[in-house]
Protein backbone atom coordinates (compact mmCIF):
# COMPACT_ATOMS: atom_id res chain seq x y z
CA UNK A 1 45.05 -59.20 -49.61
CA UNK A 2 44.29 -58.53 -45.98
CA UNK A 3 42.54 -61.13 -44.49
CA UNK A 4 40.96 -59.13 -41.09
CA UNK A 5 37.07 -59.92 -40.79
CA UNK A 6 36.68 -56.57 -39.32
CA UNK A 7 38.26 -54.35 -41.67
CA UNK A 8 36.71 -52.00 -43.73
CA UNK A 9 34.98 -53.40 -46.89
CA UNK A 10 35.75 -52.02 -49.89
CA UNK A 11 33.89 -51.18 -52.98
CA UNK A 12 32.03 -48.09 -51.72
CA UNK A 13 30.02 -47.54 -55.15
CA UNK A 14 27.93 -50.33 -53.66
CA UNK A 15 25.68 -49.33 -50.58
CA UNK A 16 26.26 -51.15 -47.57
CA UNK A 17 26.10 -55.65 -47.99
CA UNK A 18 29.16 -55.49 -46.10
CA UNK A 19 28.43 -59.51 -45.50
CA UNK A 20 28.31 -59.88 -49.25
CA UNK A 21 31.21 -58.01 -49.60
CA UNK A 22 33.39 -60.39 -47.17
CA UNK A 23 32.28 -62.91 -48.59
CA UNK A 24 33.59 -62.21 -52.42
CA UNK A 25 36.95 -60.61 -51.14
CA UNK A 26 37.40 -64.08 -49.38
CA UNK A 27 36.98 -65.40 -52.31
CA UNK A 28 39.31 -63.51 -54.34
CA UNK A 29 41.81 -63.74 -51.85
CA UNK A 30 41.40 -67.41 -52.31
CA UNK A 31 41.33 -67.19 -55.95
CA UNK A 32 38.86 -70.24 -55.87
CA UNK A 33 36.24 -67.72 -58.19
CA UNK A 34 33.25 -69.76 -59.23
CA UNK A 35 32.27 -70.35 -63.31
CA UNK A 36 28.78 -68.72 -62.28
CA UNK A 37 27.02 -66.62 -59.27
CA UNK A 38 23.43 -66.34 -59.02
CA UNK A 39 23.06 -62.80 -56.99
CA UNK A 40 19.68 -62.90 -55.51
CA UNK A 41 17.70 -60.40 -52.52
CA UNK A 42 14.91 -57.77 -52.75
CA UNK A 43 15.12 -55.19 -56.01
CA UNK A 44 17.02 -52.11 -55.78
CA UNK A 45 20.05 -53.31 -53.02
CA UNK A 46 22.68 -53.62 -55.04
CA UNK A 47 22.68 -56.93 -56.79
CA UNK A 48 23.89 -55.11 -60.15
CA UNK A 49 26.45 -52.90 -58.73
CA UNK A 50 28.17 -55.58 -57.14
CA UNK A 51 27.87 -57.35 -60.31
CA UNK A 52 29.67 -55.01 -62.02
CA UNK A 53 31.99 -54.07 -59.54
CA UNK A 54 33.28 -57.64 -59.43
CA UNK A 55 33.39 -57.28 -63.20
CA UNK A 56 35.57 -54.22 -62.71
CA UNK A 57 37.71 -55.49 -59.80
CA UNK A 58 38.35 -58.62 -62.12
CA UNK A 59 39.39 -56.21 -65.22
CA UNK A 60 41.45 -53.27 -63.36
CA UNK A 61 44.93 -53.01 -64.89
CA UNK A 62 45.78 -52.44 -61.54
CA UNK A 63 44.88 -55.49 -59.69
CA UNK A 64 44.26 -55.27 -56.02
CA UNK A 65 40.88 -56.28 -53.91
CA UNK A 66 39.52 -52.60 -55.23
CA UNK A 67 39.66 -51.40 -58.68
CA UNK A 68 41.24 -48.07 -59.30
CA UNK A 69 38.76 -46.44 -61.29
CA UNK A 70 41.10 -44.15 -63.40
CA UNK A 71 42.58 -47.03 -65.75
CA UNK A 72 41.47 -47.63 -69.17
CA UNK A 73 39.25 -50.91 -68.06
CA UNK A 74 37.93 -49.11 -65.69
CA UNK A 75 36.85 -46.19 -68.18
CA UNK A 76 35.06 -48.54 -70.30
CA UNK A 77 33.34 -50.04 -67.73
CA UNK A 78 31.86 -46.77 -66.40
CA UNK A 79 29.81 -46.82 -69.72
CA UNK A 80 29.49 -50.87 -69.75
CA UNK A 81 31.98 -50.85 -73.08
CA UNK A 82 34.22 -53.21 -71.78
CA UNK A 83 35.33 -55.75 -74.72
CA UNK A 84 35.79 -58.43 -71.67
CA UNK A 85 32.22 -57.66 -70.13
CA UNK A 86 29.03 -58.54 -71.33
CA UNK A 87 25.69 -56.44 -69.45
CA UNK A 88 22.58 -58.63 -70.68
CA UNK A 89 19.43 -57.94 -70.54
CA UNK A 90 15.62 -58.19 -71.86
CA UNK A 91 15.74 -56.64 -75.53
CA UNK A 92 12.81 -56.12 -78.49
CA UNK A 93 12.93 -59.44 -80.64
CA UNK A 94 13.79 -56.91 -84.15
CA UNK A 95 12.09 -57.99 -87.30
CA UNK A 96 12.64 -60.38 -88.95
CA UNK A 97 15.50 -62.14 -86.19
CA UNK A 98 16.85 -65.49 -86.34
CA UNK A 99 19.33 -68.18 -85.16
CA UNK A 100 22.49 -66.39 -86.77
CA UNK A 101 21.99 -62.73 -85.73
CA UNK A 102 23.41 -61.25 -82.83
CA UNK A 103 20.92 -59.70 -79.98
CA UNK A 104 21.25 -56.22 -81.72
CA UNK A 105 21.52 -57.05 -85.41
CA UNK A 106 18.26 -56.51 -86.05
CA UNK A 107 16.50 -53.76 -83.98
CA UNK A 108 15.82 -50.39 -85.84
CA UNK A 109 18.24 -47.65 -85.46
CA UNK A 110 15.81 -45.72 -82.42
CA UNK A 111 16.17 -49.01 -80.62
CA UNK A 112 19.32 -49.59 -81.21
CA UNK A 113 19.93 -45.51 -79.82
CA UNK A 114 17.67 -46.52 -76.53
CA UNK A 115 19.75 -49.72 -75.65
CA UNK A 116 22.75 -47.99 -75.84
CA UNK A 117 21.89 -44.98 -73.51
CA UNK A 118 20.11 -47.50 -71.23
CA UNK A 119 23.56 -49.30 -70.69
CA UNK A 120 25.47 -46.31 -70.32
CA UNK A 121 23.72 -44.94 -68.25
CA UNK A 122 23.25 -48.49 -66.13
CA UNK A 123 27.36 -47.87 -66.38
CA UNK A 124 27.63 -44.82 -64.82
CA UNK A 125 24.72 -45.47 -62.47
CA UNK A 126 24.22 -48.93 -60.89
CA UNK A 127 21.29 -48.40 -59.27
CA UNK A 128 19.37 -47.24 -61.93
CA UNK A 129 16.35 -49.43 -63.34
CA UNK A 130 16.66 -50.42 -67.18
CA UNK A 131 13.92 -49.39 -69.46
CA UNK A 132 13.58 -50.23 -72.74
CA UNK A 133 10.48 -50.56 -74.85
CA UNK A 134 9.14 -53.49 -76.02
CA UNK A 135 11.65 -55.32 -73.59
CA UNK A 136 9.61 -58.42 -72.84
CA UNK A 137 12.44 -60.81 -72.11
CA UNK A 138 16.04 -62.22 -71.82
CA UNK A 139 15.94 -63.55 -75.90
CA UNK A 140 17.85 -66.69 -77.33
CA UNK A 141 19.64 -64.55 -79.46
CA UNK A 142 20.96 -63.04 -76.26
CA UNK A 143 22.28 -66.52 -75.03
CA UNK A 144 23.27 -67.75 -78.15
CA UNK A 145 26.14 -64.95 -78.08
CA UNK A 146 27.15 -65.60 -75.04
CA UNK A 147 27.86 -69.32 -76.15
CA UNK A 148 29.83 -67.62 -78.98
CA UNK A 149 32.10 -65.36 -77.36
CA UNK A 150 32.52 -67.49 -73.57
CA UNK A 151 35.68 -69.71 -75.03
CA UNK A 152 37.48 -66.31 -76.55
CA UNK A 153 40.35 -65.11 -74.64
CA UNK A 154 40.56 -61.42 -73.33
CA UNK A 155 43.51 -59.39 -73.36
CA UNK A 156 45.64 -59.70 -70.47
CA UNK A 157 44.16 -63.15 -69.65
CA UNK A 158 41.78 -61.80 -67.43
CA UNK A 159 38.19 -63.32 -66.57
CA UNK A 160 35.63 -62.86 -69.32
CA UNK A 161 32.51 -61.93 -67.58
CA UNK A 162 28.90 -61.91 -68.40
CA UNK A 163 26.36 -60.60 -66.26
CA UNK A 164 23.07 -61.47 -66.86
CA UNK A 165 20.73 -58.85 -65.00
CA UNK A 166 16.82 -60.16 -64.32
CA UNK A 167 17.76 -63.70 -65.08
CA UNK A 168 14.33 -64.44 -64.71
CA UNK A 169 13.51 -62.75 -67.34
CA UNK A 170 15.10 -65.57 -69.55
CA UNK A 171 12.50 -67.03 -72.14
CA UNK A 172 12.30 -70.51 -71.69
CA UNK A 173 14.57 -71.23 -74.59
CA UNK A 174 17.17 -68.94 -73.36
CA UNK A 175 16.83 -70.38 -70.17
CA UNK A 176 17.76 -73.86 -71.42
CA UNK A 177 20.10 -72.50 -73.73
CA UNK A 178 22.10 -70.79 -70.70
CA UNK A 179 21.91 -74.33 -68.91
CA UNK A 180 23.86 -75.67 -72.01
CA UNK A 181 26.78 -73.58 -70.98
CA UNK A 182 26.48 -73.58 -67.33
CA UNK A 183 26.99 -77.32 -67.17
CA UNK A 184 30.22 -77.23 -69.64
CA UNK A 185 31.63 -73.43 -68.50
CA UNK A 186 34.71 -72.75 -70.99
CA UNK A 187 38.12 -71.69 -68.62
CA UNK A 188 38.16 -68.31 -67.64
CA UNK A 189 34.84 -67.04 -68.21
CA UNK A 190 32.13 -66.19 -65.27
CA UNK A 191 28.52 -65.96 -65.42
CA UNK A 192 26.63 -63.61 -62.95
CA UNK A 193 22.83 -64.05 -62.63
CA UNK A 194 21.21 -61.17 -60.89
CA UNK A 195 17.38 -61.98 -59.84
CA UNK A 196 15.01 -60.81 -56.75
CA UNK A 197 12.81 -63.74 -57.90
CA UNK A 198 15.31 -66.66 -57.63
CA UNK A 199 11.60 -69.14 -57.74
CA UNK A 200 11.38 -68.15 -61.70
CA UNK A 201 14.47 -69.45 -62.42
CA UNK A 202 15.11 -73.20 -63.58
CA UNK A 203 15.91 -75.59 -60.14
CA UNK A 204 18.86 -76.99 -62.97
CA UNK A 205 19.85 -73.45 -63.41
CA UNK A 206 19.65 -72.66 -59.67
CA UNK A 207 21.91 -75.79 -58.52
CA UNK A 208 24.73 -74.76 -61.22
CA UNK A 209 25.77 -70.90 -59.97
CA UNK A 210 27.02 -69.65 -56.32
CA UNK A 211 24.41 -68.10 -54.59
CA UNK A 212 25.12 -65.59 -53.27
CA UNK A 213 22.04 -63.73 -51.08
CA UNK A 214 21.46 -59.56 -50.60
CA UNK A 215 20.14 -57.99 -47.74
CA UNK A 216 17.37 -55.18 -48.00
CA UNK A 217 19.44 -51.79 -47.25
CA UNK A 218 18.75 -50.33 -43.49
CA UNK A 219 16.42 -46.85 -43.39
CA UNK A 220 19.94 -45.10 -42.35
CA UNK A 221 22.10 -46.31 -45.46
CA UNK A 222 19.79 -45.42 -47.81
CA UNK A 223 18.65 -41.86 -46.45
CA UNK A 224 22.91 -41.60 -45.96
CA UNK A 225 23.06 -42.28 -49.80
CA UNK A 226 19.89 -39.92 -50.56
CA UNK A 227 21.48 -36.97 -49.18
CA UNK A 228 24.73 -38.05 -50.56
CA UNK A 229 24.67 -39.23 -53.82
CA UNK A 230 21.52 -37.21 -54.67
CA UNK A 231 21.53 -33.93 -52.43
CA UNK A 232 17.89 -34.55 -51.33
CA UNK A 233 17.34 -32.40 -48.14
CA UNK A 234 17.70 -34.78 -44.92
CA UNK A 235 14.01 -34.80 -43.73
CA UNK A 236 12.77 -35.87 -47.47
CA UNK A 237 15.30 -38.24 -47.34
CA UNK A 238 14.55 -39.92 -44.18
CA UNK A 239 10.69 -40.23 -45.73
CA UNK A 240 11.63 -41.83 -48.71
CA UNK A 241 14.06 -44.31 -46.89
CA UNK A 242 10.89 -45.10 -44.58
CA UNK A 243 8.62 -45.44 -47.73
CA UNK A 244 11.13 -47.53 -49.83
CA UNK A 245 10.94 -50.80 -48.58
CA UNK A 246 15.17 -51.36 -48.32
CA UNK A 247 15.67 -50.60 -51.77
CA UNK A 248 17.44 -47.34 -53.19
CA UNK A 249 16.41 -47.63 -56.23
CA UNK A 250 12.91 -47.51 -55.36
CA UNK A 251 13.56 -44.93 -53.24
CA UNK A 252 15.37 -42.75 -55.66
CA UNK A 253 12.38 -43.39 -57.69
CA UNK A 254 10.42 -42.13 -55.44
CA UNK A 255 11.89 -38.38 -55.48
CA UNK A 256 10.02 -35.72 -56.81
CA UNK A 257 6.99 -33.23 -55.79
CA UNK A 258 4.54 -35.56 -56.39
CA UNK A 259 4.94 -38.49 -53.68
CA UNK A 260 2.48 -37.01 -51.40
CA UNK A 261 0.20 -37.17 -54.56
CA UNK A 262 0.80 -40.67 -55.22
CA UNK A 263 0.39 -41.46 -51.36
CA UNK A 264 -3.14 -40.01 -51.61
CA UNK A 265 -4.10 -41.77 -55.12
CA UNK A 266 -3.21 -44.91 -53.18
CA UNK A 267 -5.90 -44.10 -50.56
CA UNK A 268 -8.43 -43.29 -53.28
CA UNK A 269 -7.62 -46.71 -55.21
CA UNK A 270 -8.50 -48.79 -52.23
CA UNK A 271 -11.53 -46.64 -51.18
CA UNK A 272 -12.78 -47.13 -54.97
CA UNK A 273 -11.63 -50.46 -55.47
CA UNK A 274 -13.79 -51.70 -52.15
CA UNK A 275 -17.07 -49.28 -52.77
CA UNK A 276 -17.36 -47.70 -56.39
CA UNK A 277 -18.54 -49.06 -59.97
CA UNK A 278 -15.97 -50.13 -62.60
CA UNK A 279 -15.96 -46.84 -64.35
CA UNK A 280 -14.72 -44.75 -60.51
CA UNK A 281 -12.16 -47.40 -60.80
CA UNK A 282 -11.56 -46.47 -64.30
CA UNK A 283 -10.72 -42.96 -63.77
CA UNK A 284 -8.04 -43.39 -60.87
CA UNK A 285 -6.33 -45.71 -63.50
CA UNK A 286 -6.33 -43.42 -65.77
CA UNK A 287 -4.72 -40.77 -63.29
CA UNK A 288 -2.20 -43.35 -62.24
CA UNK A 289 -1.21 -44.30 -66.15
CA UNK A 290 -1.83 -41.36 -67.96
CA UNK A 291 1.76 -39.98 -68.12
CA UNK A 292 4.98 -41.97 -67.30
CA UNK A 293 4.12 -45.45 -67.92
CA UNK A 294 5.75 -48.81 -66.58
CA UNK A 295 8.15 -47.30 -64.33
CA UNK A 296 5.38 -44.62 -62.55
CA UNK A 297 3.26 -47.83 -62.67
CA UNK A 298 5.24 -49.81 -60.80
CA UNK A 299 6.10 -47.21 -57.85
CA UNK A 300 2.06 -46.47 -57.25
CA UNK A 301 1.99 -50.64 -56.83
CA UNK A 302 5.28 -50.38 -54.36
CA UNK A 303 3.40 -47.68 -52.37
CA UNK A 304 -0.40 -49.48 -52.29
CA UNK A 305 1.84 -52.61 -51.35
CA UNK A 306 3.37 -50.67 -47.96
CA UNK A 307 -0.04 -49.19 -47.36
CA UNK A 308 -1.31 -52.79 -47.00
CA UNK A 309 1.45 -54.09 -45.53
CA UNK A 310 1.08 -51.24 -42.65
CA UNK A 311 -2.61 -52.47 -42.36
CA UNK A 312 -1.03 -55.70 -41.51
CA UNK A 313 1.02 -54.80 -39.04
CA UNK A 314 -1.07 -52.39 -37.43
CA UNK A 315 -3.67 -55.03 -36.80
CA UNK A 316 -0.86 -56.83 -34.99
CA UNK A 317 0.25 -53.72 -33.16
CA UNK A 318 3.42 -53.54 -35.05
CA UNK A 319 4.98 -50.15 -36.40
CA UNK A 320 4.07 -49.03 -39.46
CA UNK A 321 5.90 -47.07 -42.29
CA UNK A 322 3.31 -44.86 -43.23
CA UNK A 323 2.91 -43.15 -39.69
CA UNK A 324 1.28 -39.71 -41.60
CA UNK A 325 -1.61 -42.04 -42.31
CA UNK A 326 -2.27 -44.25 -39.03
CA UNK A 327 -5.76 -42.89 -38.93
CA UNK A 328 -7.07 -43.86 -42.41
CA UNK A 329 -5.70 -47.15 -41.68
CA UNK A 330 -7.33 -47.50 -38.41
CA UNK A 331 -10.78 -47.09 -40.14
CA UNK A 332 -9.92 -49.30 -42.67
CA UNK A 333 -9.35 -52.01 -40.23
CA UNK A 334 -12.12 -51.26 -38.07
CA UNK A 335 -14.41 -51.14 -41.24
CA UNK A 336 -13.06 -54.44 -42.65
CA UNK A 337 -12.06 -56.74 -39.70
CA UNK A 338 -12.05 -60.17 -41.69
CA UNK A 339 -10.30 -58.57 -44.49
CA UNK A 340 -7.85 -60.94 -46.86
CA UNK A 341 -4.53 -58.80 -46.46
CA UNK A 342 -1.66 -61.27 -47.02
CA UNK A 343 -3.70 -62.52 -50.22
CA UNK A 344 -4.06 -58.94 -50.95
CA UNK A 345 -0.10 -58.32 -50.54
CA UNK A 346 0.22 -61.22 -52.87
CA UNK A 347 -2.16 -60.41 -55.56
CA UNK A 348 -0.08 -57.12 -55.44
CA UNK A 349 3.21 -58.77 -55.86
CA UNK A 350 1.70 -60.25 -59.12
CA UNK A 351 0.42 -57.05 -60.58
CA UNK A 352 4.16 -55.21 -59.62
CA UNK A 353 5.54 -59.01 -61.51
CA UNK A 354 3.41 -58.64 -64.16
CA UNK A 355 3.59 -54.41 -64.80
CA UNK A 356 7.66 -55.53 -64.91
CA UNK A 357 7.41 -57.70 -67.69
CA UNK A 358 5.17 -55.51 -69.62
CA UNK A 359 1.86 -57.10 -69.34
CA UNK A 360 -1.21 -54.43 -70.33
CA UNK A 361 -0.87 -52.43 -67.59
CA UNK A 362 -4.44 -51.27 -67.17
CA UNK A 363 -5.84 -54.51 -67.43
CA UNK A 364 -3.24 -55.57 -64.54
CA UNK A 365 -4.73 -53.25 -62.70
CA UNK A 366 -8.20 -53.57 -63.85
CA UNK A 367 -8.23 -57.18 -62.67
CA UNK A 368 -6.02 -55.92 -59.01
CA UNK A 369 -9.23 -53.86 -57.68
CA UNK A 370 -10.95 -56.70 -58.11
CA UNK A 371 -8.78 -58.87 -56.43
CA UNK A 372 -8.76 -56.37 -53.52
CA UNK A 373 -12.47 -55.50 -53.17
CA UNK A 374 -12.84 -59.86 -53.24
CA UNK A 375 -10.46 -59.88 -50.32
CA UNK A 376 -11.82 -57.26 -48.50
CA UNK A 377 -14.35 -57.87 -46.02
């Protein structure tokens, strides 16, 4: 492999991390590949698709620094059906589970259904965000396999690979179960941990992997991508990548008629969060859960958190994101001078933590305006 620091990186299913990118074709040019990587960085930048394009790099009949993507490895990895690759993630604890079923062995045939189409379509789209119901965690069960199947050869003596996406999402037991095999790693096997909350993971779990850290994407890759990948018209585009925080999935999740709506429910949760009764509250909740759940959930927090964040940095005479906006903010600092915002900006991290791991979201956001209207002042 060439070894120039200045070529072009390959890979180009994952947006931009060109320094991450270096960094693992060094190390396959080396062919020093670690037992485990822990992929950490802000959600939505890429810390999947890398993960599976190392998986598919590692598997490509092939070989080369770049995987073909027409081979039969390849193939099966576009739908995450690889026999050598192993996509984990939080599932439903089925009825009646214990110590000797596998992950899946116990789910009812419509959950079964949804965890397959969420992995395929994680397979043919990276960047996508998982959702399955009743999802509450990485599961023992989960782990346990993975002790099974790590010592079992794969065809062609290539890596087996397991990649283990929202490691903090590993229930305690998991988590200790996982150590087990992290401190005695069978021969050719490689675990990669993907996490943008490294701090919830085990410090014994932590000190065994790689870590390897991802950048937030620039404004211009991810309105390039936008306009690209999704054929949203360039001005939209260049709104979302300003609204989505360096993450394309979060801006992808963003698309759709009803942003400026969102924008403006965000305004109306902090006005009633800081003047009206509980039930005014009540009613913008409602609005903001009535329809598509966790997912809609968790983009209204991303936004309030940016509108917060711009009060922040407006009151330092920074630039600010939400530039459409600048006056409401303006009153609202002029109105509230001794206001709480960095405790507010962490009381919404929580809520966005806490909507993600399926915690009732109205009460999450219930208890939220009340954290805000404290912390306003």
């Amino acid at each position: 492999m060439p070894s120039d620091p200045h070529r072009k990186p390959v890979w180009p299913r994952v947006l931009g991390q060109r320094r991450v990118k270096l960094q693992l074709l060094s190390v396959l040019e080396s062919r020093r590949l670690p037992h485990a990587y822990l992929f950490h960085g802000p959600e939505g930048v890429g810390k999947d698709a890398m993960a599976i394009e190392l998986a598919r790099v590692l598997h490509c009949e092939r070989g080369g620094e770049a995987a073909c993507g027409v081979c039969d490895s390849c193939v099966q990895l576009d739908s995450l059906q690889h026999p050598g690759v192993r996509f984990i993630t939080a599932l439903p604890v089925g009825k009646d589970e214990d110590k000797d079923d596998g992950p899946l062995d116990r789910l009812t045939a419509e959950e079964l259904r949804n965890v397959q189409n969420e992995l395929q379509a994680k397979g043919k789209d990276p960047y996508r965000r998982i959702a399955i119901p009743r999802a509450t965690g990485i599961k023992i069960n989960s782990i346990r396999e993975i002790r099974r199947e790590a010592p079992m050869s794969v065809a062609g003596n290539a890596r087996r690979v397991f990649i283990l996406s929202h490691a903090e999402m590993l229930t305690s037991v998991a988590a200790h179960t996982l150590l087990k095999t992290l401190e005695e790693p069978p021969p050719n096997c490689m675990l990669i941990l993907t996490t943008p909350n490294r701090e919830e993971l085990l410090p014994t779990i932590i000190s065994r992997c790689q870590q390897v850290r991802f950048d937030p994407l620039t404004e211009d890759q991810i309105s390039a991508a936008l306009v690209e990948r999704d054929s949203v018209e360039q001005s939209q585009a260049t709104l979302l990548a300003r609204l989505s925080g360096g993450s394309y999935t979060r801006a992808r999740e963003l698309l759709g008629d009803d942003l400026m709506q969102e924008r403006e429910q965000v305004l109306e949760f902090v006005r009633r969060s800081v003047v009206s009764h509980h039930a005014d509250v009540g009613r913008i909740i409602d609005d903001v859960t009535e329809e598509k759940g966790r997912v809609r959930v968790t983009r209204f927090l991303h936004l309030l958190l940016l509108w917060f964040r711009d009060a922040l940095v407006l009151a330092r005479d920074g630039a600010i994101i939400n530039i459409d906006q600048q006056e409401s903010l303006k009153k609202f600092l002029a109105r509230y001078p001794g206001s709480d915002i960095p405790a507010i900006l962490g009381e919404i991290d929580r809520a966005i933590s806490l909507v993600e791991r399926n915690v009732y979201i109205k009460l999450v956001l219930y208890n939220l305006a009340g954290q805000i209207k404290a912390n306003i002042r």
